[in-house]
C-alpha atoms as a PDB file:
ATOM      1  CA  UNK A   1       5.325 143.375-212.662  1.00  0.00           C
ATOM      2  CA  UNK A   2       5.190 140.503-214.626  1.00  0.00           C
ATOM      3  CA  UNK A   3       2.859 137.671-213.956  1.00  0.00           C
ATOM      4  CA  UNK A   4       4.074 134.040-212.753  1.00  0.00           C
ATOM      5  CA  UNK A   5       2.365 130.587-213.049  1.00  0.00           C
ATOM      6  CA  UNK A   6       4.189 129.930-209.514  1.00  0.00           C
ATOM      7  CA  UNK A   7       4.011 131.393-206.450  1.00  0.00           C
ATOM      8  CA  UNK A   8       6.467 130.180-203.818  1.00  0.00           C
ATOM      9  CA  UNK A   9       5.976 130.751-199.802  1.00  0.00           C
ATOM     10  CA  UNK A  10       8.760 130.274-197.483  1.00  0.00           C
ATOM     11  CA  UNK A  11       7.435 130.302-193.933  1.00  0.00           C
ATOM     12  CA  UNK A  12       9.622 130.310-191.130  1.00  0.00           C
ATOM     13  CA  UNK A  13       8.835 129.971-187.238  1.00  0.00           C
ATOM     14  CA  UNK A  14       9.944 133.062-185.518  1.00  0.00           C
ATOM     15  CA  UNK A  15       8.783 132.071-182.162  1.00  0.00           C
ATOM     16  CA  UNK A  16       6.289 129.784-180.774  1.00  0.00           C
ATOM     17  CA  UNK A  17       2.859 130.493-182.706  1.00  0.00           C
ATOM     18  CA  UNK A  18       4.895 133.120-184.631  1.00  0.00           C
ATOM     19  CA  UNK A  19       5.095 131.949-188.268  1.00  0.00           C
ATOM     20  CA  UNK A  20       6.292 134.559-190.774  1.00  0.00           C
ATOM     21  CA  UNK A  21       5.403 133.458-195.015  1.00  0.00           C
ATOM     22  CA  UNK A  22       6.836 135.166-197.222  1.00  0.00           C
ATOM     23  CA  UNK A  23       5.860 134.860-201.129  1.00  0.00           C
ATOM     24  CA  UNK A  24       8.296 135.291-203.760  1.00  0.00           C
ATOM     25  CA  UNK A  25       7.517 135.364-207.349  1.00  0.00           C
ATOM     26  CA  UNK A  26      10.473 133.925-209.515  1.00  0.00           C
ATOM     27  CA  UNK A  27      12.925 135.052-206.782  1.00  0.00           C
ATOM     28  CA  UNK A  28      11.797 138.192-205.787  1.00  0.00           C
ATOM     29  CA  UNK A  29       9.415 138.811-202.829  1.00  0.00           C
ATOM     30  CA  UNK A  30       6.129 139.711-204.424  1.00  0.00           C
ATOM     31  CA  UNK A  31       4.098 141.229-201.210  1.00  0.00           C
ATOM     32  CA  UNK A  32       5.408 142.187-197.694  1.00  0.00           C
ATOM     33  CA  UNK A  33       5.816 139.478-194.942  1.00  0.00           C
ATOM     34  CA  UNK A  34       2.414 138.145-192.916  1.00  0.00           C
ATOM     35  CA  UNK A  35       2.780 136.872-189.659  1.00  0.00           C
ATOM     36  CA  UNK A  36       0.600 133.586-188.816  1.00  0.00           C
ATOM     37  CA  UNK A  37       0.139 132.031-185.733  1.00  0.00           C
ATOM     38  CA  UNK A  38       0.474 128.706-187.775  1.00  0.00           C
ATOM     39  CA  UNK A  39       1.716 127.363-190.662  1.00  0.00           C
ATOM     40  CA  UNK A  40      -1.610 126.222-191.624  1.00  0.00           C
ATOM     41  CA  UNK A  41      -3.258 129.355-191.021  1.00  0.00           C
ATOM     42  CA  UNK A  42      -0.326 130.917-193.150  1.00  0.00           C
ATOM     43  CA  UNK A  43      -0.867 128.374-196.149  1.00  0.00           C
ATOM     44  CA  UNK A  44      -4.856 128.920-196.355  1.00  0.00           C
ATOM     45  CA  UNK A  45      -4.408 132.768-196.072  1.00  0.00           C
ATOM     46  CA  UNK A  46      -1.524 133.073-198.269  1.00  0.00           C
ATOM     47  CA  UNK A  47      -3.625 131.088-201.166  1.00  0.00           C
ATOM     48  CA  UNK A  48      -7.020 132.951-200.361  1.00  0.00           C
ATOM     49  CA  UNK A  49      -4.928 136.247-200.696  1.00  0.00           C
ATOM     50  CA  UNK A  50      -3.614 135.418-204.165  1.00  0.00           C
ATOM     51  CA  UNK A  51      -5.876 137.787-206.837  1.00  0.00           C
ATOM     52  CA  UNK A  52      -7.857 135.555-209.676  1.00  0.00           C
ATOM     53  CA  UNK A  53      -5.880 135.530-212.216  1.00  0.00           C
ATOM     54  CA  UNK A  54      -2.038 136.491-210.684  1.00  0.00           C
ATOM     55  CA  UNK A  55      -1.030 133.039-210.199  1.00  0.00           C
ATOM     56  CA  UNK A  56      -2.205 129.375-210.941  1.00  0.00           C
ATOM     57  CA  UNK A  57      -0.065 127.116-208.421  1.00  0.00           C
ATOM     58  CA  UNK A  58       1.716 127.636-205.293  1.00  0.00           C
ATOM     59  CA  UNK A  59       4.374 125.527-203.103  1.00  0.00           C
ATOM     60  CA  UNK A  60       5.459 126.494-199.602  1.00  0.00           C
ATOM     61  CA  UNK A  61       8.718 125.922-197.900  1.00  0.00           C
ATOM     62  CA  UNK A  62       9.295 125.417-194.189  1.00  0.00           C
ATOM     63  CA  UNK A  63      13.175 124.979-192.990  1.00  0.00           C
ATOM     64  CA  UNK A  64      14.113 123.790-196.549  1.00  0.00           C
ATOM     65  CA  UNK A  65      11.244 121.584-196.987  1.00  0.00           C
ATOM     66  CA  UNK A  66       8.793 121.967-199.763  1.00  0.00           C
ATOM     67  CA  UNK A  67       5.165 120.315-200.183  1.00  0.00           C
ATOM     68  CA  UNK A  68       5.422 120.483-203.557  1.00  0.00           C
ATOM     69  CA  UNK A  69       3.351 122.089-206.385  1.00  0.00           C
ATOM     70  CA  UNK A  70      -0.508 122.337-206.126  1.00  0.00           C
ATOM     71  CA  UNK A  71      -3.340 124.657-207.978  1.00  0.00           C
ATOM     72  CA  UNK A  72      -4.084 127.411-205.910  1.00  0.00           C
ATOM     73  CA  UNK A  73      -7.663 126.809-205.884  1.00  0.00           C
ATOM     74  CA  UNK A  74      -6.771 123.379-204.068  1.00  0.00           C
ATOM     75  CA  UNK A  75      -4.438 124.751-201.481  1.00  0.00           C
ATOM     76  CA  UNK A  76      -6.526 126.042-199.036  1.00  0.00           C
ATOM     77  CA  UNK A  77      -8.781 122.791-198.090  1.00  0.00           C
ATOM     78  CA  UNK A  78      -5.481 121.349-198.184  1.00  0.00           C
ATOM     79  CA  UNK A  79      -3.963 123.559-195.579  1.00  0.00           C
ATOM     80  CA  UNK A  80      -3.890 121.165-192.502  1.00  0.00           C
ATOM     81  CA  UNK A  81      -2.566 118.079-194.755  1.00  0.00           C
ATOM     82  CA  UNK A  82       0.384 120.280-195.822  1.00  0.00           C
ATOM     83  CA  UNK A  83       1.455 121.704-193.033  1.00  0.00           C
ATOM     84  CA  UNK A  84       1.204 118.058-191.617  1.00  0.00           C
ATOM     85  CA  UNK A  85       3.582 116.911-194.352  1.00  0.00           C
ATOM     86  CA  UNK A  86       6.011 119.931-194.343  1.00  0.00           C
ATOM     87  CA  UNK A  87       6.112 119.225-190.175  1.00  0.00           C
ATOM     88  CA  UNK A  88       6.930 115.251-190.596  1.00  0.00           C
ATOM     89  CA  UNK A  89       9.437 115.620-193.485  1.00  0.00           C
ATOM     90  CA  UNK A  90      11.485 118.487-190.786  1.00  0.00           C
ATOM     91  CA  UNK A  91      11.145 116.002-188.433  1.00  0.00           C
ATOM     92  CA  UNK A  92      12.821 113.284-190.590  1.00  0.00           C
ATOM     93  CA  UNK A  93      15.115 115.387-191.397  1.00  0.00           C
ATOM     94  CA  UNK A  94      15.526 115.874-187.779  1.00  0.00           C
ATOM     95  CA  UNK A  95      16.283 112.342-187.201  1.00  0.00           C
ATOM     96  CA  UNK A  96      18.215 112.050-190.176  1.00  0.00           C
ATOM     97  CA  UNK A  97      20.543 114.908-189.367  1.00  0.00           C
ATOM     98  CA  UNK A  98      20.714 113.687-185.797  1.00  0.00           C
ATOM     99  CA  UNK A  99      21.637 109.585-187.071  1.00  0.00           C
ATOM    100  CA  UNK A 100      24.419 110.944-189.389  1.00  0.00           C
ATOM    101  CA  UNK A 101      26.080 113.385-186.632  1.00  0.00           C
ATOM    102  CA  UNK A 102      25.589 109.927-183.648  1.00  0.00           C
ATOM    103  CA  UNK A 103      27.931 107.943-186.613  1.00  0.00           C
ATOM    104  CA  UNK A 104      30.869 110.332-186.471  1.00  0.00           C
ATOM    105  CA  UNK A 105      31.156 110.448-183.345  1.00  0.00           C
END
């Protein structure tokens, strides 16, 4: 398998304190599915799992939402500010979903 720069983790909410992260590498998932019992649990752990050398930065999805790129090594003291931010920009969303469908109607 060839080596990426980027690592990408989608994690989705399966059930209350079920969180499921999935990493893909250029498309394709690169390990089997880990199940978290938060998305900042599943961002540190996913980054601390990466092997020195296999990738240099990592973003993470949550409902279409990304936090962006970082540098692995940075990711996992960052864990509780980025699942903050992936949490606040679903919940604009949210609102901004919900404002749109109140004009049609």
């Amino acid at each position: 398998m060839t080596h990426s720069l980027i690592l990408t983790v989608d994690i989705d909410k399966e059930a209350r304190g079920n969180y499921v992260a999935r990493v893909h590498q250029g498309g394709v998932l690169a390990t089997e599915p880990e199940l978290y019992d938060s998305i900042s649990t599943a961002i540190r752990q996913e980054a601390l799992a990466i092997p020195p050398g296999f990738a240099h930065f990592l973003e993470f999805t949550y409902n279409g939402m990304s936090t962006g790129t970082y540098a692995v090594e940075e990711v996992p003291g960052k864990a509780d500010e980025l699942a903050d931010r992936l949490v606040a920009l679903n919940h604009q969303m949210h609102i901004l979903l919900e404002d749109t469908g109140s004009a049609g109607a």
